[in-house]
Protein backbone atom coordinates (compact mmCIF):
# COMPACT_ATOMS: atom_id res chain seq x y z
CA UNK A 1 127.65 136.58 90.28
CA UNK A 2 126.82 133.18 88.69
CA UNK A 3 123.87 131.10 91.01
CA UNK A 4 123.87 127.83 89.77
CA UNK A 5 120.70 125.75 91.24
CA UNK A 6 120.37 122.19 91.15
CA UNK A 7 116.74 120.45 90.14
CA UNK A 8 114.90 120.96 93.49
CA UNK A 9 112.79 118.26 92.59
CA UNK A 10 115.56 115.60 92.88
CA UNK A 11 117.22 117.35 95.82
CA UNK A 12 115.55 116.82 99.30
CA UNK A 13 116.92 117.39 102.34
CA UNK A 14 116.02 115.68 105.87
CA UNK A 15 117.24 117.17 108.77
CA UNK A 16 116.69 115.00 112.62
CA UNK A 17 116.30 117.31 115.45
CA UNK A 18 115.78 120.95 115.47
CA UNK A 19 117.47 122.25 118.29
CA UNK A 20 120.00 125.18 118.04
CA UNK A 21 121.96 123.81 115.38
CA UNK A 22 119.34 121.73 113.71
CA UNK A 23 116.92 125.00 113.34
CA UNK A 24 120.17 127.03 111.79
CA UNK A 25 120.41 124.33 109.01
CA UNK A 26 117.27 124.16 108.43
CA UNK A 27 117.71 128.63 107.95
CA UNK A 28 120.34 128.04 105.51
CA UNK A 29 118.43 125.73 103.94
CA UNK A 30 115.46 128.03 103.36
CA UNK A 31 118.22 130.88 102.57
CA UNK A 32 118.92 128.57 99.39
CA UNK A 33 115.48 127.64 98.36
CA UNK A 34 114.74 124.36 99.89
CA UNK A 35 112.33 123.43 102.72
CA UNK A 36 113.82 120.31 104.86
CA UNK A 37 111.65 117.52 106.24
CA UNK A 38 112.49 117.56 109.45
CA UNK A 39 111.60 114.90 112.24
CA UNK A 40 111.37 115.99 115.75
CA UNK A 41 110.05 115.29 119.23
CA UNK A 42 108.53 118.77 120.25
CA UNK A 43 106.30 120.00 117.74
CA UNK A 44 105.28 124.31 117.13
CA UNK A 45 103.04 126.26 114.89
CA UNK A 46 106.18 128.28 114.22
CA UNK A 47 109.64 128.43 114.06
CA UNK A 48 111.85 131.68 114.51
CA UNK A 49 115.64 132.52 114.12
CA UNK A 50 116.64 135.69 115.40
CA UNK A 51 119.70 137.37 113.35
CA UNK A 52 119.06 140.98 114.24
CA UNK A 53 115.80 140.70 113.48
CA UNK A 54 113.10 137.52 112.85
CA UNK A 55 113.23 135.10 110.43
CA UNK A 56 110.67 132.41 110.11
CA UNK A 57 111.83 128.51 109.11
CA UNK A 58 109.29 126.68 107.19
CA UNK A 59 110.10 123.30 107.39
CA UNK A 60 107.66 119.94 106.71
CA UNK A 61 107.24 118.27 109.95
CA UNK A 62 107.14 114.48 109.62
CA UNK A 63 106.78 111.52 112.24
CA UNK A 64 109.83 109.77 109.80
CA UNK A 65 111.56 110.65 106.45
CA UNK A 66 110.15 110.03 103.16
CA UNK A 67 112.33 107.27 100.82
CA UNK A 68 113.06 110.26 98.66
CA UNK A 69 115.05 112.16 101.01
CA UNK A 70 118.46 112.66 99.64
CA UNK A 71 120.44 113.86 102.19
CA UNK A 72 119.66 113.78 105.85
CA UNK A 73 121.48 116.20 108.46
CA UNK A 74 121.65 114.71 112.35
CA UNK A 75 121.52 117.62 114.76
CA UNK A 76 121.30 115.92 118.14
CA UNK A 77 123.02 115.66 120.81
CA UNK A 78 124.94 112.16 120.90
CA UNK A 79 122.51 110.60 123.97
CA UNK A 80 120.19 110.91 121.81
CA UNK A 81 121.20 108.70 118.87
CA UNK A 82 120.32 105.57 120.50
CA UNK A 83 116.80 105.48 118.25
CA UNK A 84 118.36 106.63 114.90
């Protein structure tokens, strides 16, 4: 099987809100090798997804995403869209 991987240093991902389905990007994500800023109103030491077993999500927690974000994911629920 042929992995082809783009630059990570050009490629950074945002992702607003990390509810259920922002916390399962932000997994798949990590599954391919990048860590996602992410911008959020509750903040934790840790984050978990449970597939069977525990998987930890390292993300970079930010108050608002840096100018070099390429691609920014919205996972929130559509009341709360007013602010973005």
């Amino acid at each position: 099987m042929l992995i082809l991987r783009i630059n990570q240093g050009l490629m950074m991902f945002g992702i607003i809100g990390l509810g259920g389905v922002g916390i399962l990007l932000a997994h798949f994500l990590n599954n391919a090798g990048y860590v996602p800023y992410v911008v959020t109103r509750t903040h934790y030491g840790r984050y978990i997804i449970r597939f069977g077993e525990e998987h930890e999500v390292r993300v970079k927690l930010v108050d608002k995403l840096p100018s070099g974000v390429k691609y920014t994911l919205i996972a929130v629920k559509a009341y709360d869209t007013v602010g973005v």
